[in-house]
Protein backbone atom coordinates (compact mmCIF):
# COMPACT_ATOMS: atom_id res chain seq x y z
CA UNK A 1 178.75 -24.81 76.31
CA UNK A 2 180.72 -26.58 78.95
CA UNK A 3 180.72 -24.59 82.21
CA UNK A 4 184.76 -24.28 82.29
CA UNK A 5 184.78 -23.50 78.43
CA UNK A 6 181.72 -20.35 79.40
CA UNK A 7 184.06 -19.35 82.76
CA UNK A 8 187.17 -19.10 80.64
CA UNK A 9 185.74 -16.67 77.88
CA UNK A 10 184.26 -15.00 80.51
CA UNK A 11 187.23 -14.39 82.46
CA UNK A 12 189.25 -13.43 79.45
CA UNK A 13 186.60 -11.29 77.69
CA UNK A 14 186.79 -8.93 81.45
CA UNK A 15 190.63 -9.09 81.15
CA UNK A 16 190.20 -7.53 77.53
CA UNK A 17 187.92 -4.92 78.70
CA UNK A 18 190.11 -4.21 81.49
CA UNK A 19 193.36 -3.69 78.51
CA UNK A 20 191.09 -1.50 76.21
CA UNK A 21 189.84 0.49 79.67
CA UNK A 22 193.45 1.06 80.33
CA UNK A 23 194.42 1.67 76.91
CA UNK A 24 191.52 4.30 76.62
CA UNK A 25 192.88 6.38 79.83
CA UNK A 26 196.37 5.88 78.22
CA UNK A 27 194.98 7.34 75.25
CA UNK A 28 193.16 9.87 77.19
CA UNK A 29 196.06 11.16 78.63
CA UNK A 30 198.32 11.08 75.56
CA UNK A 31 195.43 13.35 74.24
CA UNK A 32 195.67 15.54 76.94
CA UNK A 33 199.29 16.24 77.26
CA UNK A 34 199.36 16.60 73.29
CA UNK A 35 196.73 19.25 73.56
CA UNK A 36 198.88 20.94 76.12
CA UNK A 37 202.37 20.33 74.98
CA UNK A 38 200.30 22.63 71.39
CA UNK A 39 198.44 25.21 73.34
CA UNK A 40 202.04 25.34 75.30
CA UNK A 41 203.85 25.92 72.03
CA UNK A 42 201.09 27.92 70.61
CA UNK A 43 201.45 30.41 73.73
CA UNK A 44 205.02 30.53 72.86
CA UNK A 45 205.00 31.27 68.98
CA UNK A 46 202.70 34.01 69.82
CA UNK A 47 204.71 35.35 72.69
CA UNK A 48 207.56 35.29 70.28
CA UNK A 49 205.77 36.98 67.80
CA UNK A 50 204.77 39.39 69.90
CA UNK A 51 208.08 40.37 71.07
CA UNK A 52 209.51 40.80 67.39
CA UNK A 53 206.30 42.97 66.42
CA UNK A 54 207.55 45.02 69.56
CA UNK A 55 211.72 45.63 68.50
CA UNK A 56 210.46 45.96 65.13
CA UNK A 57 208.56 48.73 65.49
CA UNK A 58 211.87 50.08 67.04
CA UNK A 59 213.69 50.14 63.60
CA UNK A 60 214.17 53.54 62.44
CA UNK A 61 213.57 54.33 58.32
CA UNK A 62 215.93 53.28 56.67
CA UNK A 63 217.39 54.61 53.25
CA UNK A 64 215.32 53.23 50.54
CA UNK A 65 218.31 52.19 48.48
CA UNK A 66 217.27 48.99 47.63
CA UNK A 67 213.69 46.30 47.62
CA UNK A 68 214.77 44.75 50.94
CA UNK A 69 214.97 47.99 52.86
CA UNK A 70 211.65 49.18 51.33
CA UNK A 71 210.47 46.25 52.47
CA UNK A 72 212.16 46.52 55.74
CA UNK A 73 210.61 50.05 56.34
CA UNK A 74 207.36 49.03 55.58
CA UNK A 75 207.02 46.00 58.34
CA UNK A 76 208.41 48.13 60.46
CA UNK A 77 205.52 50.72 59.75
CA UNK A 78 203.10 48.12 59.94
CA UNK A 79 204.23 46.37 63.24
CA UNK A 80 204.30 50.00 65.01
CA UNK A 81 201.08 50.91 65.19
CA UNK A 82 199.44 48.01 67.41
CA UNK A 83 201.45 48.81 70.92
CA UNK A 84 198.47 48.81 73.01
CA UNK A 85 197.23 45.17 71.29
CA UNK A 86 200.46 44.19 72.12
CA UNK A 87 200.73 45.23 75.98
CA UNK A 88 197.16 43.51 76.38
CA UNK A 89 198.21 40.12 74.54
CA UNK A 90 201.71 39.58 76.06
CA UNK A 91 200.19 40.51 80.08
CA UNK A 92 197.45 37.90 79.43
CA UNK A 93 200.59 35.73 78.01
CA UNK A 94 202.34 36.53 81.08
CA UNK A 95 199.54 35.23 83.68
CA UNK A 96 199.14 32.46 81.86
CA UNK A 97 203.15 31.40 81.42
CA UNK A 98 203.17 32.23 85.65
CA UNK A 99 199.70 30.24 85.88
CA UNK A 100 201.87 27.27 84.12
CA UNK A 101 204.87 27.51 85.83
CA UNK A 102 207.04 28.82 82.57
CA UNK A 103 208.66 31.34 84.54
CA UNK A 104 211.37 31.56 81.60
CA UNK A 105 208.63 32.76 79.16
CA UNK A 106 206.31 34.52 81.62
CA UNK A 107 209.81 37.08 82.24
CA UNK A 108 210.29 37.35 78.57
CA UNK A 109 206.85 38.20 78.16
CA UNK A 110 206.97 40.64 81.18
CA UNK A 111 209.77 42.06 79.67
CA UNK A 112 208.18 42.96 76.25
CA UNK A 113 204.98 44.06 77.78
CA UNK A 114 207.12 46.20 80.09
CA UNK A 115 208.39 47.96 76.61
CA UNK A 116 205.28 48.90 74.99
CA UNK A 117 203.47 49.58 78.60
CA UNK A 118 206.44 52.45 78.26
CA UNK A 119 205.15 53.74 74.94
CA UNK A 120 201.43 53.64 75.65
CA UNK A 121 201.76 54.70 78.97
CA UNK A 122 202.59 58.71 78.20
CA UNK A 123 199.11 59.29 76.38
CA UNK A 124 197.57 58.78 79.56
CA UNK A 125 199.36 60.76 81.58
CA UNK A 126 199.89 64.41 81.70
CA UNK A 127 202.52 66.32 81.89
CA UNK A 128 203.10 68.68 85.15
CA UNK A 129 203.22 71.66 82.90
CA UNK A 130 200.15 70.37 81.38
CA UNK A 131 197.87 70.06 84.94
CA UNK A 132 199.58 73.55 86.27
CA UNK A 133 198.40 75.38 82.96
CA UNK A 134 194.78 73.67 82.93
CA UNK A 135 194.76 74.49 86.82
CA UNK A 136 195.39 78.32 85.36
CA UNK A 137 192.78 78.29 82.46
CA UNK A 138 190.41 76.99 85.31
CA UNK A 139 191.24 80.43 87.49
CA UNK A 140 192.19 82.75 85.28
CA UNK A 141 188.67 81.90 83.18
CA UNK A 142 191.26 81.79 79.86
CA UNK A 143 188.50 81.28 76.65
CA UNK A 144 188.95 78.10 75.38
CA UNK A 145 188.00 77.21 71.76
CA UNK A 146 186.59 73.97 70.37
CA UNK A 147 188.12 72.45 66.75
CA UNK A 148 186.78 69.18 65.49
CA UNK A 149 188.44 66.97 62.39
CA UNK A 150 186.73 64.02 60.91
CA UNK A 151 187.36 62.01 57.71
CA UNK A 152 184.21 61.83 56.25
CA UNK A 153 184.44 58.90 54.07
CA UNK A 154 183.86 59.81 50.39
CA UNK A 155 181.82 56.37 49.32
CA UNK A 156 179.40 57.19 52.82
CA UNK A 157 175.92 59.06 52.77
CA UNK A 158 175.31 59.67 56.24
CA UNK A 159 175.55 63.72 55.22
CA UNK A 160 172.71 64.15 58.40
CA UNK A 161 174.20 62.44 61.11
CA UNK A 162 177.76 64.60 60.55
CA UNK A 163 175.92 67.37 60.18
CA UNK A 164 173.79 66.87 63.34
CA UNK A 165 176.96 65.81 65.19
CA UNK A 166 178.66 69.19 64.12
CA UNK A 167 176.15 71.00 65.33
CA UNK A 168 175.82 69.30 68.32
CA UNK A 169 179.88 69.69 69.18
CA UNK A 170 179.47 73.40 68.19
CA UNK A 171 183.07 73.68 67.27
CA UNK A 172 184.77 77.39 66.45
CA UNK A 173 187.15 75.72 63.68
CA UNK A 174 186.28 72.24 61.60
CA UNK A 175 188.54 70.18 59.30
CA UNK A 176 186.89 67.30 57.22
CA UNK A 177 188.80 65.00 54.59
CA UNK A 178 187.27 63.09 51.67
CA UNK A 179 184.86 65.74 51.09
CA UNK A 180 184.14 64.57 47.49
CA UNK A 181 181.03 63.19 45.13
CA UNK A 182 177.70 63.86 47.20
CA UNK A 183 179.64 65.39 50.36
CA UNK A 184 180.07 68.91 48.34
CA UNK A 185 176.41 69.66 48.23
CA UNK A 186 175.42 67.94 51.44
CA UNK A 187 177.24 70.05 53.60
CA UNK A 188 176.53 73.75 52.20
CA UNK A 189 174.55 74.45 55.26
CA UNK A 190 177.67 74.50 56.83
CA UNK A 191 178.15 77.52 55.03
CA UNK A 192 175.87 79.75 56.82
CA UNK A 193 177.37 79.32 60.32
CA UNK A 194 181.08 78.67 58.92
CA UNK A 195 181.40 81.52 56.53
CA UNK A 196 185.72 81.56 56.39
CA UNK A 197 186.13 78.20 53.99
CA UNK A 198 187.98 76.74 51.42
CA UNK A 199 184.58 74.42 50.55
CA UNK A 200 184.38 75.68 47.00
CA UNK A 201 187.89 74.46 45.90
CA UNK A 202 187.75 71.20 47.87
CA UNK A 203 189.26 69.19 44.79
CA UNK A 204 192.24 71.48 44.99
CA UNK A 205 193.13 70.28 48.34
CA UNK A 206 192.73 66.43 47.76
CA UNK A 207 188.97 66.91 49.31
CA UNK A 208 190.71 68.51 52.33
CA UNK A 209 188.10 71.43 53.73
CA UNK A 210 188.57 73.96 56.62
CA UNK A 211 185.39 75.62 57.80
CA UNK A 212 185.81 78.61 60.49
CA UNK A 213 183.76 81.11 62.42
CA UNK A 214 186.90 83.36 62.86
CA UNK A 215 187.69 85.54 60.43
CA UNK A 216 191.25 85.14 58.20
CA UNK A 217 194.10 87.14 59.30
CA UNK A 218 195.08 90.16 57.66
CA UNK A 219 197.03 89.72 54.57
CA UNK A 220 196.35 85.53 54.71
CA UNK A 221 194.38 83.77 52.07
CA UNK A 222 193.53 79.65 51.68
CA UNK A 223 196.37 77.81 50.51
CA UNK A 224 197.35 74.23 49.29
CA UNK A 225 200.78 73.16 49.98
CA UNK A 226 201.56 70.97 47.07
CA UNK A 227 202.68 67.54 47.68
CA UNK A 228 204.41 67.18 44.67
CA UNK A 229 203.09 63.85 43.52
CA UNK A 230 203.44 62.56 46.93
CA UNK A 231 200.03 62.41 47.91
CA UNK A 232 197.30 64.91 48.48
CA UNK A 233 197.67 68.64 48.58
CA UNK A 234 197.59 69.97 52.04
CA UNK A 235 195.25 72.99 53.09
CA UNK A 236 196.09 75.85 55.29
CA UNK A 237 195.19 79.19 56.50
CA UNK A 238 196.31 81.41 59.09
CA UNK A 239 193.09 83.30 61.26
CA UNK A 240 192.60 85.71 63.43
CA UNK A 241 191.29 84.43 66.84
CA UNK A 242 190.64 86.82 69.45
CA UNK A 243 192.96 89.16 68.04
CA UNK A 244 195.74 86.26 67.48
CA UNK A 245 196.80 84.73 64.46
CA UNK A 246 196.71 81.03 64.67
CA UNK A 247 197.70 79.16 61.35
CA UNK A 248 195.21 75.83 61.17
CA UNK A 249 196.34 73.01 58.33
CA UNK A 250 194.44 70.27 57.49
CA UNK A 251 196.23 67.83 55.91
CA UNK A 252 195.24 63.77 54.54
CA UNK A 253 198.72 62.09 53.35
CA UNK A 254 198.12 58.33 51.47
CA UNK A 255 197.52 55.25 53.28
CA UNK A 256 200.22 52.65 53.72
CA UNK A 257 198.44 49.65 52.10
CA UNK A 258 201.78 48.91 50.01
CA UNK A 259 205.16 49.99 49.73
CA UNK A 260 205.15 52.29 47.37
CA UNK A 261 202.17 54.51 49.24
CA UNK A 262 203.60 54.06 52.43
CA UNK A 263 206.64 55.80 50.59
CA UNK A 264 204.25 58.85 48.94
CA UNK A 265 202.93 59.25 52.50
CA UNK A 266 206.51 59.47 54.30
CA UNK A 267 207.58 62.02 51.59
CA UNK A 268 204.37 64.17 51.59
CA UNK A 269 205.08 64.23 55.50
CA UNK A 270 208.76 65.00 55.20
CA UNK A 271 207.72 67.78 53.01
CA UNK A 272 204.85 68.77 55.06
CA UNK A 273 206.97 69.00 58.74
CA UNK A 274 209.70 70.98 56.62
CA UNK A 275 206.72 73.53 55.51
CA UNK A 276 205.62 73.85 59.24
CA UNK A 277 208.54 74.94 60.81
CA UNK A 278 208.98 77.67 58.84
CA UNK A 279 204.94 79.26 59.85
CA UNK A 280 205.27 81.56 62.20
CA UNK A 281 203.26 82.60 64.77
CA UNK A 282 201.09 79.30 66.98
CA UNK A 283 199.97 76.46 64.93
CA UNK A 284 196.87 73.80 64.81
CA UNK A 285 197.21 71.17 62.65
CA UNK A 286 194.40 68.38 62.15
CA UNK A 287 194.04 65.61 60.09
CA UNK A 288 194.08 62.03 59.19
CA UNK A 289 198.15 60.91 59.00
CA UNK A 290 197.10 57.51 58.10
CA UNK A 291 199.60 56.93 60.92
CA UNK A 292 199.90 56.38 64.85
CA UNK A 293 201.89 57.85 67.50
CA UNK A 294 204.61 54.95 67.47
CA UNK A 295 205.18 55.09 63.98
CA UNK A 296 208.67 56.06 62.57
CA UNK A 297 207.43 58.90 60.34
CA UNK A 298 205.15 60.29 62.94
CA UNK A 299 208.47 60.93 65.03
CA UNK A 300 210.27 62.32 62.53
CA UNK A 301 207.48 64.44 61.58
CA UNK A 302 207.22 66.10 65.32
CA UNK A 303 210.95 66.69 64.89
CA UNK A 304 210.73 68.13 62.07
CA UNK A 305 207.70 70.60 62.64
CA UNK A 306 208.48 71.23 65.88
CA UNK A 307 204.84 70.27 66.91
CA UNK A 308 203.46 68.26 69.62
CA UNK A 309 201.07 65.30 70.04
CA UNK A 310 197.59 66.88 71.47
CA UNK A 311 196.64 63.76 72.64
CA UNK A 312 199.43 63.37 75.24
CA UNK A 313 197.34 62.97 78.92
CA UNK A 314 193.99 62.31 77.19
CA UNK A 315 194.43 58.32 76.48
CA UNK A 316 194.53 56.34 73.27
CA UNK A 317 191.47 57.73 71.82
CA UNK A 318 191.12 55.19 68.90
CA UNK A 319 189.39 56.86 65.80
CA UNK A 320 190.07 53.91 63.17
CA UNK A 321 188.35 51.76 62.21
CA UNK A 322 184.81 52.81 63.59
CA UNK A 323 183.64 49.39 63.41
CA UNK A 324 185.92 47.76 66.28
CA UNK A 325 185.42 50.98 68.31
CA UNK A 326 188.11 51.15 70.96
CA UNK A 327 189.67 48.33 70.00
CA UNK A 328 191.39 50.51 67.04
CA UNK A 329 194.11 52.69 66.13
CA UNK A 330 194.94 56.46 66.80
CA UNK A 331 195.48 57.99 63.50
CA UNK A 332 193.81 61.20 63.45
CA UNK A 333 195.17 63.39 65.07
CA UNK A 334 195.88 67.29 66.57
CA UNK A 335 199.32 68.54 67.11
CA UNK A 336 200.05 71.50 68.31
CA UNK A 337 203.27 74.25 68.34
CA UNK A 338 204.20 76.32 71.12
CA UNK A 339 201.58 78.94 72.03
CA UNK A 340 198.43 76.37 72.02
CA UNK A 341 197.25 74.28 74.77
CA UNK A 342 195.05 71.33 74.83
CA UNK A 343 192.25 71.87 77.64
CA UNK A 344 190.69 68.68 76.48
CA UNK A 345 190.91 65.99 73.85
CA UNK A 346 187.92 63.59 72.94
CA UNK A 347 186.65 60.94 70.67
CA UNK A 348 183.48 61.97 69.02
CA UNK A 349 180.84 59.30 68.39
CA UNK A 350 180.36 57.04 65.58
CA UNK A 351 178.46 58.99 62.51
CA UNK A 352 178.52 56.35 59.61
CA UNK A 353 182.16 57.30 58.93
CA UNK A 354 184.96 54.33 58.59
CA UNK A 355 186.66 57.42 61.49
CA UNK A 356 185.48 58.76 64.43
CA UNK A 357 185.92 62.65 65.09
CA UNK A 358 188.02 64.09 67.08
CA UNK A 359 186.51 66.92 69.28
CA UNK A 360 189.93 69.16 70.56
CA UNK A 361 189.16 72.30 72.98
CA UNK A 362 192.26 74.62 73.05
CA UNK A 363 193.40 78.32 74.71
CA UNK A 364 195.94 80.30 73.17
CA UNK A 365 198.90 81.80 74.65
CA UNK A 366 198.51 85.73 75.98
CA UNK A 367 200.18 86.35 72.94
CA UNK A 368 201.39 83.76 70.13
CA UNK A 369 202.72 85.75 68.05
CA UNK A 370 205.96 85.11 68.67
CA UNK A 371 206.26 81.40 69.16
CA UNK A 372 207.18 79.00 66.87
């Protein structure tokens, strides 16, 4: 090849490198700012997200007069119960918007964070009232007594690890739900230490069981309040502890996994709150509400009973499901009336159950007769 001819295709084979080496960083950084200019938008559909999960679970129920507003109350149920998710998701969406130099969206973000960091933040802190009176218990060497609740999981078969983990907590008062198939038989040796029971008429309460050491109070006997087609039956019972008649329900209204059962559950509730205010005397009630604190229905239900969450000052406590641990939801729960005071509120630990336990230690009032 003649030399010029060979120094020519030489010099223009270098130029094309040089074009596709340039075109290659152009493409490079087209590439980069496209995977930015997504994540950025990404960051913001979640954000956004986020902050309508937040007012939604703000929307109070709503008549069911029509599909829409079932609907309505129902995604409002749903996007309720996740506040703490929320508060972690939109500070680490804050950081990062600040990080980037969004300071439009890192505000918004602050802002909703700000709103749920307001309804999460009261279960870890305790009321004055509450540290005075635990201060008393402490010095006045008040008895405390120990209730546990756990939903046992009908399909399960780890009958020795509850029952090991009951006897372990040594509670005074126990509520279990599902307690149906093989969980009759396998937990009769409750029987001997837990002698005041509904156990033997467990399908009359929706498998809803009370087990106590204390005696019933004079005159009370086990009873189901009906939920008239709305669910399971409730169980309750009013004992004598200590000379004080405490009423204890254990109760284990539907799931919301559709409409319609979210519906059975708010009605069984409804009817359930109405039934509670009119106990007198203190009351204890345990159970699986197949609901959280932030929930709609669990605020009308205080309201309507006239209870109070036990967990208030004791932290989120997630008992649902087991498998994520304490990255779940709180929905079993103790409230309490008047009269009762929690001394301390725990998770139990994982026994095969879908739930953890909840392990409650209480002191009663001088007298309780009168509250409520």
């Amino acid at each position: 090849m003649d030399p010029f001819v060979k120094q020519q295709v030489s010099a223009e084979l270098q130029q094309l490198a040089k074009l596709l080496q340039a075109a290659g960083k152009s493409i490079g950084r087209v590439l980069v700012l496209t995977w930015r200019w997504l994540l950025l938008l990404g960051l913001t559909a979640v954000s956004l997200t986020l902050s309508l999960a937040t007012l939604s679970g703000f929307v109070p129920l709503l008549a069911p007069t029509s599909r829409l507003l079932r609907r309505l109350n129902w995604a409002a149920e749903l996007t309720s119960h996740w506040r703490p998710h929320y508060l972690v998701l939109l500070l680490l969406l804050t950081l990062l918007f600040v990080w980037r130099r969004r300071y439009g969206r890192a505000a918004l973000t602050a802002v909703f964070a700000t709103i749920n960091l307001v309804l999460v933040a009261p279960l870890y802190v305790p009321s004055a009232a509450s540290v005075i009176y635990a201060t008393s218990v402490h010095a006045a060497d008040v008895p405390t007594y120990r209730a546990v609740m756990l939903n046992v999981y009908t399909d399960g078969k780890h009958y020795g690890e509850v029952l090991d983990f009951l006897h372990t907590a040594d509670p005074d008062v126990i509520v279990l739900t599902e307690v149906l198939q093989g969980w009759s038989k396998a937990l009769e040796p409750l029987l001997a230490t837990y002698p005041y029971t509904n156990y033997e008429a467990a399908r009359n309460y929706g498998g809803t069981v009370i087990y106590s050491r204390f005696p019933l109070a004079a005159g009370s006997s086990f009873a189901a309040i009906s939920a008239n087609g709305n669910g399971r039956p409730t169980a309750l019972v009013q004992l004598d502890i200590a000379g004080q008649p405490v009423t204890i329900i254990g109760t284990h209204p539907r799931s919301p996994q559709s409409v319609g059962r979210m519906e059975e559950r708010n009605a069984q509730m409804v009817e359930l709150g109405n039934k509670v205010a009119q106990q007198s005397g203190a009351v204890l009630l345990l159970g699986d509400l197949n609901t959280t604190p932030w929930s709609p229905i669990f605020k009308q239900f205080l309201a309507l009973s006239g209870l109070k969450n036990g967990r208030l000052g004791f932290g989120l406590q997630a008992t649902w499901p087991s498998l994520v641990g304490s990255l779940g939801i709180p929905i079993d729960h103790a409230l309490i009336s008047p009269g009762i005071h929690i001394t301390q509120f725990q998770r139990g630990p994982n026994v095969g159950s879908d739930h953890y336990p909840i392990i409650v230690d209480f002191s009663l009032d001088a007298s309780t007769s009168g509250n409520k």
